[in-house]
Protein backbone atom coordinates (compact mmCIF):
# COMPACT_ATOMS: atom_id res chain seq x y z
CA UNK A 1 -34.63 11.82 15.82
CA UNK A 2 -31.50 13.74 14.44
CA UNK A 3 -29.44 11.82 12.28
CA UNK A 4 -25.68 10.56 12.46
CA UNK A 5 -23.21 13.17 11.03
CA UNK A 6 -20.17 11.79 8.90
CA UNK A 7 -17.48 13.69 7.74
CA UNK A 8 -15.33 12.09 4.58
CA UNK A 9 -11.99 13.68 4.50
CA UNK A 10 -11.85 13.01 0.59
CA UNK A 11 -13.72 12.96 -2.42
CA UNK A 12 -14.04 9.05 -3.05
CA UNK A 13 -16.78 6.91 -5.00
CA UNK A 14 -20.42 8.21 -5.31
CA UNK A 15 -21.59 5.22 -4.75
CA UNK A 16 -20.25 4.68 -1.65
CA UNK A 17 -21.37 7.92 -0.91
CA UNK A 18 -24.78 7.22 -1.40
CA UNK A 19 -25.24 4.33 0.70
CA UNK A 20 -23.84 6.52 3.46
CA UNK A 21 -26.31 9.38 2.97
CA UNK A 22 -28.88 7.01 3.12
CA UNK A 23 -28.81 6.68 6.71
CA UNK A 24 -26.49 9.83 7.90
CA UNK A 25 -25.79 13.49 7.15
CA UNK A 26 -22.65 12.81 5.32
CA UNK A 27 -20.02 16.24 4.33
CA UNK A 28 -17.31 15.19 1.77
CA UNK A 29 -14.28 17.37 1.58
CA UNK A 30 -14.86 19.03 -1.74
CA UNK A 31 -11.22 19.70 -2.49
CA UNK A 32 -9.26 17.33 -4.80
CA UNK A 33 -6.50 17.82 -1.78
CA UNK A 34 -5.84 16.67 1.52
CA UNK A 35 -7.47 18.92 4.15
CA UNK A 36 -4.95 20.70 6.04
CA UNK A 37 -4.27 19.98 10.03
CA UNK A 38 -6.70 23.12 10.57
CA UNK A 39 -9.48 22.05 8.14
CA UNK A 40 -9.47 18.51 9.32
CA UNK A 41 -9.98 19.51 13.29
CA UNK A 42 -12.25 21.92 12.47
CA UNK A 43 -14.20 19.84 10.08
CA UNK A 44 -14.24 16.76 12.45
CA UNK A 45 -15.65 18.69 15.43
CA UNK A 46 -18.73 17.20 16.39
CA UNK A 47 -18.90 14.19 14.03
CA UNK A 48 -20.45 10.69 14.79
CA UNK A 49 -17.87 9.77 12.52
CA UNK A 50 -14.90 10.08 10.46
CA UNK A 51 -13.94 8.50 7.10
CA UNK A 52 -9.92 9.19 6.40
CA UNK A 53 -7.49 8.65 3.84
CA UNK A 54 -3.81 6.97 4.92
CA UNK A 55 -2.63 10.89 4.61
CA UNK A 56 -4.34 12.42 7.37
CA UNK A 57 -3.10 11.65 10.93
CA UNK A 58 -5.10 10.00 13.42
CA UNK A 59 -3.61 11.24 16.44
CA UNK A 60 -4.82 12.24 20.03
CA UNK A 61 -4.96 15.88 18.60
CA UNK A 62 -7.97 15.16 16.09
CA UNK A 63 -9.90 12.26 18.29
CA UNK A 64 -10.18 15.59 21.13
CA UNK A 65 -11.11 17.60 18.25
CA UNK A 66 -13.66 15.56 16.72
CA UNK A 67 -15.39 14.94 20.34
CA UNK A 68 -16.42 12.16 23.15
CA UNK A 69 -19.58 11.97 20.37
CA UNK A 70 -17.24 10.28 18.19
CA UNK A 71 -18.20 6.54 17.46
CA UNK A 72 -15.49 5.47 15.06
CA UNK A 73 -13.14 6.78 12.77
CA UNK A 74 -12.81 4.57 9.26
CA UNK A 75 -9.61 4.30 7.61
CA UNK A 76 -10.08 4.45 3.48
CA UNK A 77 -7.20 2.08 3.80
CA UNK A 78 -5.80 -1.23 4.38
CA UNK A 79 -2.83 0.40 5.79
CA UNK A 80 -3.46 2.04 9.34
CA UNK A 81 0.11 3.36 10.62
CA UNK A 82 -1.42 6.83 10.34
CA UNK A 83 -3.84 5.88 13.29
CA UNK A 84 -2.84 5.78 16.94
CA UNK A 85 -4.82 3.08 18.18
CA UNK A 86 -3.53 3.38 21.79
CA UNK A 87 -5.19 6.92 21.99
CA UNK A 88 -8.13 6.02 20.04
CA UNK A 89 -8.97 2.62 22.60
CA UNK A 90 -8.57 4.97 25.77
CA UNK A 91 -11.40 6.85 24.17
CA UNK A 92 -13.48 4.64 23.02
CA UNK A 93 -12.92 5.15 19.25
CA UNK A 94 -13.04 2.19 17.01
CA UNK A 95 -10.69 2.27 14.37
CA UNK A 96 -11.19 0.23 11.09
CA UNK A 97 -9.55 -0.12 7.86
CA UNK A 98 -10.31 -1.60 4.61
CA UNK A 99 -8.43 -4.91 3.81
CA UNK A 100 -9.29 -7.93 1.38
CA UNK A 101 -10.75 -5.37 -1.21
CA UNK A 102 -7.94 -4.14 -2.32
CA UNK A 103 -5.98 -7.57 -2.28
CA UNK A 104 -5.64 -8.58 -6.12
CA UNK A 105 -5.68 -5.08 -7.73
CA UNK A 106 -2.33 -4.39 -5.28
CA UNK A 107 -0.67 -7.86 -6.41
CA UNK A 108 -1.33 -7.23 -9.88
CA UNK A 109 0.22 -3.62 -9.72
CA UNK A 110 3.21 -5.32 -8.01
CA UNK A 111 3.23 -7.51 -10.85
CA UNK A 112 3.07 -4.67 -13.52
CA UNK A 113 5.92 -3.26 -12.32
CA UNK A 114 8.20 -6.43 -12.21
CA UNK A 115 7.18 -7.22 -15.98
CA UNK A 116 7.77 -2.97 -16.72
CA UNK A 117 11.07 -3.11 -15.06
CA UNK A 118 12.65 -6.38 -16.35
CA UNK A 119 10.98 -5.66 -20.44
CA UNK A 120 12.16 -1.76 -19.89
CA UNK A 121 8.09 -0.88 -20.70
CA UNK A 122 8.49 2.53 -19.39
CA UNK A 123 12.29 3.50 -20.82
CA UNK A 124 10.84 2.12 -24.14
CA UNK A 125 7.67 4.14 -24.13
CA UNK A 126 9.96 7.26 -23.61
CA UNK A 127 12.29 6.36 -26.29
CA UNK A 128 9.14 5.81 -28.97
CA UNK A 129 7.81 9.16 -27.82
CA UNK A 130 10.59 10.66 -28.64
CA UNK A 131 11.29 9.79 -32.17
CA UNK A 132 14.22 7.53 -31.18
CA UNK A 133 13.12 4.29 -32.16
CA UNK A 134 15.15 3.52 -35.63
CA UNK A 135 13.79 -0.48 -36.22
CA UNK A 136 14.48 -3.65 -34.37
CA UNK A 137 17.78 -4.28 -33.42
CA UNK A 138 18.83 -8.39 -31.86
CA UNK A 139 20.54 -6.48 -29.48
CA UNK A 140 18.33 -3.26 -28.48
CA UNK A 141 16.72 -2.70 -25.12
CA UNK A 142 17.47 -6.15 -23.31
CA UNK A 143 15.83 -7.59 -20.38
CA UNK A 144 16.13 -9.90 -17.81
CA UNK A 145 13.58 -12.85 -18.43
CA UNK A 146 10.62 -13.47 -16.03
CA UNK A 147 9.46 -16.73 -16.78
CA UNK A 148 11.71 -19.26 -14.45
CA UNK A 149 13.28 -17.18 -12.50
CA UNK A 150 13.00 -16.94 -8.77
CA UNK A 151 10.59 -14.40 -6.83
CA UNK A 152 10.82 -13.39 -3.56
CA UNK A 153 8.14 -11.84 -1.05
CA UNK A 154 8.66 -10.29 1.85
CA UNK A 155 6.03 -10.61 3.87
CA UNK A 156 3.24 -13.37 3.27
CA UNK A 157 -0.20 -12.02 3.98
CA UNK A 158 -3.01 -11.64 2.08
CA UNK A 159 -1.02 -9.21 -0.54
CA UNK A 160 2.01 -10.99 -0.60
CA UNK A 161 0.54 -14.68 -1.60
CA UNK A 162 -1.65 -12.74 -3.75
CA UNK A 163 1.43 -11.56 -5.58
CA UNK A 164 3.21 -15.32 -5.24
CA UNK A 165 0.21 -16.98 -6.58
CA UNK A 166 0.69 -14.91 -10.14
CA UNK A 167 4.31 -16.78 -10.16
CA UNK A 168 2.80 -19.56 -11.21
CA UNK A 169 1.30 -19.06 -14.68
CA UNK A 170 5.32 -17.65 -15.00
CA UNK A 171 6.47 -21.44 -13.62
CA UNK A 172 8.85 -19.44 -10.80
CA UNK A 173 10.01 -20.65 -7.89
CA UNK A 174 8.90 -18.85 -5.09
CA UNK A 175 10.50 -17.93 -1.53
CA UNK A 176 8.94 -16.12 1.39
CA UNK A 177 10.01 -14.10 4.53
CA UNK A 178 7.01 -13.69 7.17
CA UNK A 179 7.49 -13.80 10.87
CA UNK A 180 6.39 -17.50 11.09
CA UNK A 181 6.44 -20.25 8.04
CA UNK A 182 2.50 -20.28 6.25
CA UNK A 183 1.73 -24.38 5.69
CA UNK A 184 -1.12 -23.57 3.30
CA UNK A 185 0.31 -20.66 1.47
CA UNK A 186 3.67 -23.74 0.90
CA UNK A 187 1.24 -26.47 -0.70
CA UNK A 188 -0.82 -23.73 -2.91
CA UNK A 189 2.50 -22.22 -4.52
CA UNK A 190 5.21 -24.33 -3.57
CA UNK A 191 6.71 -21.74 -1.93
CA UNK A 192 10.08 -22.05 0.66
CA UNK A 193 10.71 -20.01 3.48
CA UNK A 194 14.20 -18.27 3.82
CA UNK A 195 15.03 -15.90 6.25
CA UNK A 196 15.61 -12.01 5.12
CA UNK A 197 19.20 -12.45 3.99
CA UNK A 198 19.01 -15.84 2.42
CA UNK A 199 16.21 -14.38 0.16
CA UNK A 200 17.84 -11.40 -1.23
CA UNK A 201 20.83 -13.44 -1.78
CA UNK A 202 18.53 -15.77 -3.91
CA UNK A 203 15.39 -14.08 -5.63
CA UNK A 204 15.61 -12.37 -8.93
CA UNK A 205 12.52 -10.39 -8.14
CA UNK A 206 11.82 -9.13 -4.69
CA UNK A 207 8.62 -8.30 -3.90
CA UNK A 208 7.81 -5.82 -0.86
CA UNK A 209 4.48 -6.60 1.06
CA UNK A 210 5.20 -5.72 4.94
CA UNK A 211 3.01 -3.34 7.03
CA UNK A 212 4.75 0.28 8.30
CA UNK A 213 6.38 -0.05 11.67
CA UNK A 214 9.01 1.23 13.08
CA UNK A 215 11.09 -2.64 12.71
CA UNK A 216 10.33 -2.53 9.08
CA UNK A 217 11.22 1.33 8.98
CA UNK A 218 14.39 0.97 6.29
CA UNK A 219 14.04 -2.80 6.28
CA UNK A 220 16.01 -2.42 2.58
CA UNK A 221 18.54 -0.26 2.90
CA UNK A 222 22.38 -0.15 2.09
CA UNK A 223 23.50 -3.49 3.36
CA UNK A 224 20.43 -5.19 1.81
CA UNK A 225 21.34 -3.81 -1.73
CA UNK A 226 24.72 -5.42 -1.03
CA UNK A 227 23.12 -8.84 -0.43
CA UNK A 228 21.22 -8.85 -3.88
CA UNK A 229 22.06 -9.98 -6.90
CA UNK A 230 23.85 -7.77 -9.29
CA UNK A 231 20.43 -8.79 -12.02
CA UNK A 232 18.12 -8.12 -8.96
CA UNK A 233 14.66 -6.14 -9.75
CA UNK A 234 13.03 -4.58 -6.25
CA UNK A 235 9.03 -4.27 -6.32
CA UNK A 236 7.86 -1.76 -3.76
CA UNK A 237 3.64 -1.83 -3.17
CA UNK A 238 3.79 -2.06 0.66
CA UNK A 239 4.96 1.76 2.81
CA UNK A 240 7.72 4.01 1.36
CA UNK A 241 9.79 4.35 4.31
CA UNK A 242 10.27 0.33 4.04
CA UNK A 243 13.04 1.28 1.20
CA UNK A 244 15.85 3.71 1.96
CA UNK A 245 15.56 5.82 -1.40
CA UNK A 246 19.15 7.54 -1.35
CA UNK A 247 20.47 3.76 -0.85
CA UNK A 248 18.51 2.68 -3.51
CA UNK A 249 18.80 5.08 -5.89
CA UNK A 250 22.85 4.73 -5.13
CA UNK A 251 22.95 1.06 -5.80
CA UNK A 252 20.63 1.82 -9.04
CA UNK A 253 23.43 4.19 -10.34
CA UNK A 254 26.03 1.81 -9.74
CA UNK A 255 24.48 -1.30 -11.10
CA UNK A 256 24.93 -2.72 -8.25
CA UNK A 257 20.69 -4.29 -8.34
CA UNK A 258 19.27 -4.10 -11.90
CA UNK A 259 16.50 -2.14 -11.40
CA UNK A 260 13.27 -1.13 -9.39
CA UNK A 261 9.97 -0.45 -9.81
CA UNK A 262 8.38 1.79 -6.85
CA UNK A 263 4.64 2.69 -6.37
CA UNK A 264 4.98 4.39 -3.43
CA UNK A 265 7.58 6.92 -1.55
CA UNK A 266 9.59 7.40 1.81
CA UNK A 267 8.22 11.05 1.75
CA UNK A 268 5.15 10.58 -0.50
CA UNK A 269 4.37 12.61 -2.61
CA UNK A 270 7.69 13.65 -2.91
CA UNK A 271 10.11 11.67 -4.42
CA UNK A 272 13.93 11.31 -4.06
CA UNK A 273 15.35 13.20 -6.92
CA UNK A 274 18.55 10.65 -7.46
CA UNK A 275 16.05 8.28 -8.86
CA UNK A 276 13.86 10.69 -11.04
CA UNK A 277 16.67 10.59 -13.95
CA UNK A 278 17.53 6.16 -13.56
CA UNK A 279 16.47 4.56 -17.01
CA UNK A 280 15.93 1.23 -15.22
CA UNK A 281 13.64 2.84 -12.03
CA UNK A 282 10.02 2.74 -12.79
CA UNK A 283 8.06 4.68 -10.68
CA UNK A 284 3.97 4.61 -10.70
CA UNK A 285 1.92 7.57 -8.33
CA UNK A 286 0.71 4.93 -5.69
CA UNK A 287 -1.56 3.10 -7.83
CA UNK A 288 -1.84 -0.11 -5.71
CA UNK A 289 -5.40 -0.13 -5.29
CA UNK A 290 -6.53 2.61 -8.37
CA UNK A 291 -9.45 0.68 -10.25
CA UNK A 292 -12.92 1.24 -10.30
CA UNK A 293 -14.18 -1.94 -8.69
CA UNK A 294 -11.25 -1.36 -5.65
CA UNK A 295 -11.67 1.92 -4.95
CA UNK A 296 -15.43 1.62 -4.80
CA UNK A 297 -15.36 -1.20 -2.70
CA UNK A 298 -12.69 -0.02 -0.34
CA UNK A 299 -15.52 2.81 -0.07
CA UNK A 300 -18.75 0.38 0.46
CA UNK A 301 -16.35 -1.30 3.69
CA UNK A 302 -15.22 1.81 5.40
CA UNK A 303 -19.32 3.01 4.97
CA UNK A 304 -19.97 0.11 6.86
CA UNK A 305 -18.03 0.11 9.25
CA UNK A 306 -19.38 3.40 10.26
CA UNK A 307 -22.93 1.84 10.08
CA UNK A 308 -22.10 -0.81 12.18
CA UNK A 309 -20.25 1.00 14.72
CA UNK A 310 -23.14 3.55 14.59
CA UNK A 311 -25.25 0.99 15.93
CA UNK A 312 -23.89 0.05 18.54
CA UNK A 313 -21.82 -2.87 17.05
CA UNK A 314 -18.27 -3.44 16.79
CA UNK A 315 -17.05 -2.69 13.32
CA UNK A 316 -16.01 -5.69 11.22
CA UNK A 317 -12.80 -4.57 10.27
CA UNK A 318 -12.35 -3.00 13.45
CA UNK A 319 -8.45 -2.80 14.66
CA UNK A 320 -9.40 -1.91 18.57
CA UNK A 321 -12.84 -4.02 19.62
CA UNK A 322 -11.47 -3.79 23.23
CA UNK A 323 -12.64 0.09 23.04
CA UNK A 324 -16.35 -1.16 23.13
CA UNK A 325 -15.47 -1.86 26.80
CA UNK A 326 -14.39 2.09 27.21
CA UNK A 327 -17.37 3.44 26.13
């Protein structure tokens, strides 16, 4: 009996790999690059299944491509807004994505950059670098405190609480936006909800942690800014497009927020050039989920995933289990 063929649309953990090769005929893309459109539809054709990265599009176009063969394609992700899941149930696709793993290694990054932003880590760095650091100075290179202040998260899943939960060992108050108030996530932080405005009028540090859509499409944008405080620090781990760059790097230049530190971009990889020159913007290559033990795990779940849907189950972290009924 032939075995399943896989096709991994980037190099990613050989561990995780492995485990897939032990049950299916498994191509990686051998390219430290996404494939293009033509390399990915050519590549897919005929697969059992496909493992993809948040950059490649999951559209109508590549689920034809791939063929009515096609079992389930496995986003490398926890984000899926690059997957059409309308198209993909009318076929009889599953889609899955990789959540959980990647939980505390994205709070802590979000957390990295708050503390880099408000102790100028990054602007300091440059400065040693550079042979410009003459001696301590009881005014050189302030900061905003951390400790005490007030942090705010928009959007309380698992990322976002993750992220509130660190506030404590800093003894901050916490305040949350979701679309509904979260009982348990209150008692195990303390945490108050506040609707969108109230919060940026409030928090010191604003945290980003809402999903891609088009209502969260620019959800911090010119008027937003206007709302914050003029000490404000903006976190973005979520989506790029959540921030309006030009309106942030505007209200950077003109002090009207304090700073920001930004891990990933409206037009990733490509970043808006206003803020590429800001002193108080810290900006990481979308390291949210870059360690070993992340990255190899986000690679064990999206292997079996594919297993599972292989066999004729519904994947666990399957976004569409009405397509079993389509098949």
């Amino acid at each position: 009996m032939s075995r399943h063929s896989v096709l991994i649309t980037r190099m990613i953990p050989e561990k995780a790999v492995a485990y897939l090769k032990e049950q299916c005929d498994v191509e990686v893309n051998p390219h430290d690059r996404p494939l293009t459109k033509d390399e990915l539809l050519a590549s897919a054709k005929g697969r059992h299944a496909v493992m993809t990265m948040l950059t490649d599009p999951v559209n109508a176009e590549l689920m034809d491509a791939v063929g009515p063969q096609c079992k389930i394609i496995a986003n490398y992700a926890v984000g899926f807004n690059n997957m059409d899941i309308a198209a993909a149930t009318e076929r009889g696709i599953f889609l899955s994505n990789t959540p959980d793993v990647l939980t505390d290694a994205t709070a802590d990054m979000a957390w990295a950059l708050m503390l880099a932003v408000a102790r100028r880590v990054a602007e300091g760095d440059k400065v040693t670098r550079a042979g410009q650091f003459v001696g301590w100075s009881p005014l050189y290179m302030l900061g905003p405190e951390v400790s005490g202040k007030t942090l705010g998260i928009v959007g309380a899943g698992r990322i976002g609480q993750a992220t509130a939960k660190r506030a404590i060992g800093f003894n901050m108050k916490v305040v949350y936006t979701a679309n509904s108030p979260k009982p348990d996530f209150e008692k195990a932080t303390g945490a108050a909800y506040l609707p969108l405005d109230d919060l940026l009028r409030t928090a010191d540090f604003i945290s980003l942690h809402v999903p891609l859509t088009p209502k969260t499409k620019y959800l911090i944008s010119e008027r937003e800014f206007g709302i914050m405080k003029k000490t404000a620090i903006l976190v973005n781990t979520a989506r790029g497009p959540v921030v309006d760059e030009k309106a942030l790097a505007k209200a950077l230049q003109t002090g009207q927020i304090w700073g920001a530190g930004l891990d990933v971009y409206e037009r990733e990889p490509i970043v808006e050039d206003a803020l590429l020159g800001l002193h108080n913007a810290v900006l990481a290559p979308h390291l949210g989920s870059a360690t070993f033990e992340t990255r190899e795990n986000m690679g064990f779940m999206a292997a079996n995933n594919i297993l599972k849907a292989l066999g004729g189950e519904v994947p666990p972290q399957c976004l569409n289990p009405e397509a079993a009924g389509k098949r």
